[in-house]
C-alpha atoms as a PDB file:
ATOM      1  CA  UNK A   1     -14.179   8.173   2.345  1.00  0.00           C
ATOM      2  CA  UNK A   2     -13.369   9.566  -1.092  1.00  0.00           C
ATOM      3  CA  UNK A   3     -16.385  11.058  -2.447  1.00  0.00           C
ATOM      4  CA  UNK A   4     -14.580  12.136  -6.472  1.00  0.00           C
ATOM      5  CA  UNK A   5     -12.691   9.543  -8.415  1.00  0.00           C
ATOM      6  CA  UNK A   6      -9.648   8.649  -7.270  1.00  0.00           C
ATOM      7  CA  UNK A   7      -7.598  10.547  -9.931  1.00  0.00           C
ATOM      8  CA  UNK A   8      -9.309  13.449  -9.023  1.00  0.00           C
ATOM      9  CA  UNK A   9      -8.187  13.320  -5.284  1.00  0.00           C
ATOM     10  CA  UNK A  10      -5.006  12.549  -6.291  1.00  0.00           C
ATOM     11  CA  UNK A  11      -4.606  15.429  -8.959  1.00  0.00           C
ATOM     12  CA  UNK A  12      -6.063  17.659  -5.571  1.00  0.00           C
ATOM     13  CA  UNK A  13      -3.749  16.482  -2.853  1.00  0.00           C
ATOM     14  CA  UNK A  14      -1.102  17.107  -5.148  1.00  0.00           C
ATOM     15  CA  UNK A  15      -1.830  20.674  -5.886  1.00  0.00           C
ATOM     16  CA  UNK A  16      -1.622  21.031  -2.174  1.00  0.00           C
ATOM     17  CA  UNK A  17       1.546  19.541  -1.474  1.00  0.00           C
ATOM     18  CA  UNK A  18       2.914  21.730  -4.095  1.00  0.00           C
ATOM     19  CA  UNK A  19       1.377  24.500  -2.594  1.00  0.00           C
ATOM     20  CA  UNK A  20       2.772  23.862   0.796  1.00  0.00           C
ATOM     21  CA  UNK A  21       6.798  23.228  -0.690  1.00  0.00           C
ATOM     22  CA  UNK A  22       6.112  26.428  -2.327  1.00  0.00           C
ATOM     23  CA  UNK A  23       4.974  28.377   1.398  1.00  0.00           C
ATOM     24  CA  UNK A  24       8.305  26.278   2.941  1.00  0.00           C
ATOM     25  CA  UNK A  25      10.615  27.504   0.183  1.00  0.00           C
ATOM     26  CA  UNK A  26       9.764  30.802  -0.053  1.00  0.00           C
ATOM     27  CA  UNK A  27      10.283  31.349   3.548  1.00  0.00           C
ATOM     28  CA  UNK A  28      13.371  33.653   4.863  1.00  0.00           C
ATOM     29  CA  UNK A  29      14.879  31.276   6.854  1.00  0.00           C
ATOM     30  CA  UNK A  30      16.858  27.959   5.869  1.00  0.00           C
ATOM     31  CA  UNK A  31      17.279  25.318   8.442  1.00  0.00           C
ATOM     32  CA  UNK A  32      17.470  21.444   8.170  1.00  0.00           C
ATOM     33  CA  UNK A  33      14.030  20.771   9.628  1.00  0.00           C
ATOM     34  CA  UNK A  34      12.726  22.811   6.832  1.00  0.00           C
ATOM     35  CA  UNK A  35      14.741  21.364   4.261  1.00  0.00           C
ATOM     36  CA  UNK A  36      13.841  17.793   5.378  1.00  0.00           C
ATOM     37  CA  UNK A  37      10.094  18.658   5.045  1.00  0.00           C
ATOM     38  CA  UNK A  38      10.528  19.888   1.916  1.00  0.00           C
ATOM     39  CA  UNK A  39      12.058  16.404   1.083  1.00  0.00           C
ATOM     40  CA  UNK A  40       9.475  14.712   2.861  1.00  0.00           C
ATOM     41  CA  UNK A  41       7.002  16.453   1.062  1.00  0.00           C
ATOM     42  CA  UNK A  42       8.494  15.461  -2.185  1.00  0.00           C
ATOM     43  CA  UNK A  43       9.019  12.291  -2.319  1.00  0.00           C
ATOM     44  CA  UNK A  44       4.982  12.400  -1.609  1.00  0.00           C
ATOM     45  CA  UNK A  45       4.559  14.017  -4.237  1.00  0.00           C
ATOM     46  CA  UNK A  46       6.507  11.499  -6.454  1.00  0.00           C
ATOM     47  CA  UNK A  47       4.562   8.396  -4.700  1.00  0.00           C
ATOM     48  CA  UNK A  48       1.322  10.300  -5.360  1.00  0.00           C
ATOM     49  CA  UNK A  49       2.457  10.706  -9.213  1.00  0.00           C
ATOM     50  CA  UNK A  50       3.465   7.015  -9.118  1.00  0.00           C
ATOM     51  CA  UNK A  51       0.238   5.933  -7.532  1.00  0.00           C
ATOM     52  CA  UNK A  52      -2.106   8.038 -10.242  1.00  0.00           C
ATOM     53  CA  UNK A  53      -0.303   6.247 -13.032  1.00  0.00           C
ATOM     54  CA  UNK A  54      -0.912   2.266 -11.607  1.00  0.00           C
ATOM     55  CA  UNK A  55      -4.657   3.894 -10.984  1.00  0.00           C
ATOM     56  CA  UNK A  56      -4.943   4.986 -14.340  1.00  0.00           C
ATOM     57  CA  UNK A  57      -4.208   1.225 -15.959  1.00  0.00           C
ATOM     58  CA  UNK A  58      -7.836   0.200 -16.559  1.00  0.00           C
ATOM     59  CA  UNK A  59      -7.096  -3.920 -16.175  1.00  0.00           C
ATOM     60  CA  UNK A  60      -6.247  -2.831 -12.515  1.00  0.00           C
ATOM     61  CA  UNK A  61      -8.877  -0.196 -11.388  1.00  0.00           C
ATOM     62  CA  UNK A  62      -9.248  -1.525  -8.374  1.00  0.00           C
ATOM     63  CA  UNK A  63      -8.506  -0.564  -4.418  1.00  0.00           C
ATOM     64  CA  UNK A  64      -8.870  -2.158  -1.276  1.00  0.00           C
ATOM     65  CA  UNK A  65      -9.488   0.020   1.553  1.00  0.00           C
ATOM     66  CA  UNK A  66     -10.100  -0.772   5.087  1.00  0.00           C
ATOM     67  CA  UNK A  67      -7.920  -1.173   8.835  1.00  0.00           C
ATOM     68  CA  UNK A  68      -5.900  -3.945   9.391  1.00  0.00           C
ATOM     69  CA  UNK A  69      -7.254  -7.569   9.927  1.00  0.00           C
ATOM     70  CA  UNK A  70     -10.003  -7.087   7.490  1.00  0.00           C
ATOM     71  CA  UNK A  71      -8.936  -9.583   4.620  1.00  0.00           C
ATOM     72  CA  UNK A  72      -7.542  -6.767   2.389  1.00  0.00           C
ATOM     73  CA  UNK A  73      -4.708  -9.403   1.158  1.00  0.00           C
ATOM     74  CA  UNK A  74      -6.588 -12.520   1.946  1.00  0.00           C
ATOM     75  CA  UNK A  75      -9.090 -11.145  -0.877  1.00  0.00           C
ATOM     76  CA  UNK A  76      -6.369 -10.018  -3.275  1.00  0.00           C
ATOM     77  CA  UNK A  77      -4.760 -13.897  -3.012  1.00  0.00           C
ATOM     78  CA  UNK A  78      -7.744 -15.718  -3.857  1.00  0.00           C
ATOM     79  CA  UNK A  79      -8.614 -13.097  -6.561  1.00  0.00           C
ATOM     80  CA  UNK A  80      -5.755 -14.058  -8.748  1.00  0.00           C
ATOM     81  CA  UNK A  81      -4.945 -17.396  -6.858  1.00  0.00           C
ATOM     82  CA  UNK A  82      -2.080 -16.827  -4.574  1.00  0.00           C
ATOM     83  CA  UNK A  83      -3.189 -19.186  -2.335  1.00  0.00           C
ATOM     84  CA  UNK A  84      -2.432 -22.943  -2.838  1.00  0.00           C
ATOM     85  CA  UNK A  85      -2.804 -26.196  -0.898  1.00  0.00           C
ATOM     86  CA  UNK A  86      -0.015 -27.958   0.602  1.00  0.00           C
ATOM     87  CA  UNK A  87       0.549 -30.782   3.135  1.00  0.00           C
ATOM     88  CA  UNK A  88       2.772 -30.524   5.926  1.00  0.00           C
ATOM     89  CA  UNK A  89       3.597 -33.594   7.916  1.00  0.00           C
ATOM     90  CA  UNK A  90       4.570 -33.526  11.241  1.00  0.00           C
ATOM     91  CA  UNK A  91       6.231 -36.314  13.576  1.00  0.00           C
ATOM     92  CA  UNK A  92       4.715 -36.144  17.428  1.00  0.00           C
ATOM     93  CA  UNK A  93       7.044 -38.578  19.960  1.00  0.00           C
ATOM     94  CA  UNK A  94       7.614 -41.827  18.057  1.00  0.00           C
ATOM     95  CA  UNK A  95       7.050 -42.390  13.835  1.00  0.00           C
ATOM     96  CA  UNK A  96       3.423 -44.579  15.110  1.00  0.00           C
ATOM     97  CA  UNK A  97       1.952 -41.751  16.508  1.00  0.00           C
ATOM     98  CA  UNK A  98       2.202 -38.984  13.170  1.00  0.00           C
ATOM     99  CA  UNK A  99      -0.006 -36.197  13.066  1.00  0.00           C
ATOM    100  CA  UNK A 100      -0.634 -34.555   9.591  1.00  0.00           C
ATOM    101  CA  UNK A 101      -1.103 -30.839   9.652  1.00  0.00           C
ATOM    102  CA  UNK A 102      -2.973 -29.333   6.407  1.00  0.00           C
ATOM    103  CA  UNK A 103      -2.369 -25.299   5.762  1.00  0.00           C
ATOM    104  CA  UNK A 104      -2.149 -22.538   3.122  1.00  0.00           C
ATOM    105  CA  UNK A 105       0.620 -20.531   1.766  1.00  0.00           C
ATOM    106  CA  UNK A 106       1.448 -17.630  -0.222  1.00  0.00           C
END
């Protein structure tokens, strides 16, 4: 659980990525593993630049956190009304016997 503001964590896990690229490139050896981790370790860095500028937009200073299945995106639809009503009708053995089906969609 974050206990600073989110900028704050971000602005920190970014001084440590830097710090680790710097420890990987100013070792001796060069190999690919190496060079993709530095990669890897950039393009982090980019998301985590990306991420602290959407954060810092003050009509969207919000986050969801939590595991999957908890309603993360099911909140996030009805928040700005994703979620509409629609009928689907569906035809069971012969037109006199029609069940209608009611759902949701995104």
């Amino acid at each position: 659980m974050l206990t600073t503001q989110p900028q704050e964590e971000i602005t920190s896990l970014k001084q440590k990525l830097r710090h680790e690229i710097s420890k990987l490139s100013g070792a001796s050896e060069n190999n690919i593993p190496k060079y993709i981790c530095i990669n890897n370790l950039n393009s982090k860095l980019e998301r985590l630049e990306e991420i602290k500028k959407l954060l810092s937009i003050d009509k969207y200073k919000i986050v969801f956190i939590g595991t999957i299945g908890q309603g993360k995106t099911t909140a996030i639809c009805h928040l700005f009304n994703l979620i509409s009503d629609f009928k689907v009708s569906n035809t069971i053995g012969c037109p006199t016997n029609s069940a209608i089906v009611w759902g949701r969609y995104f």
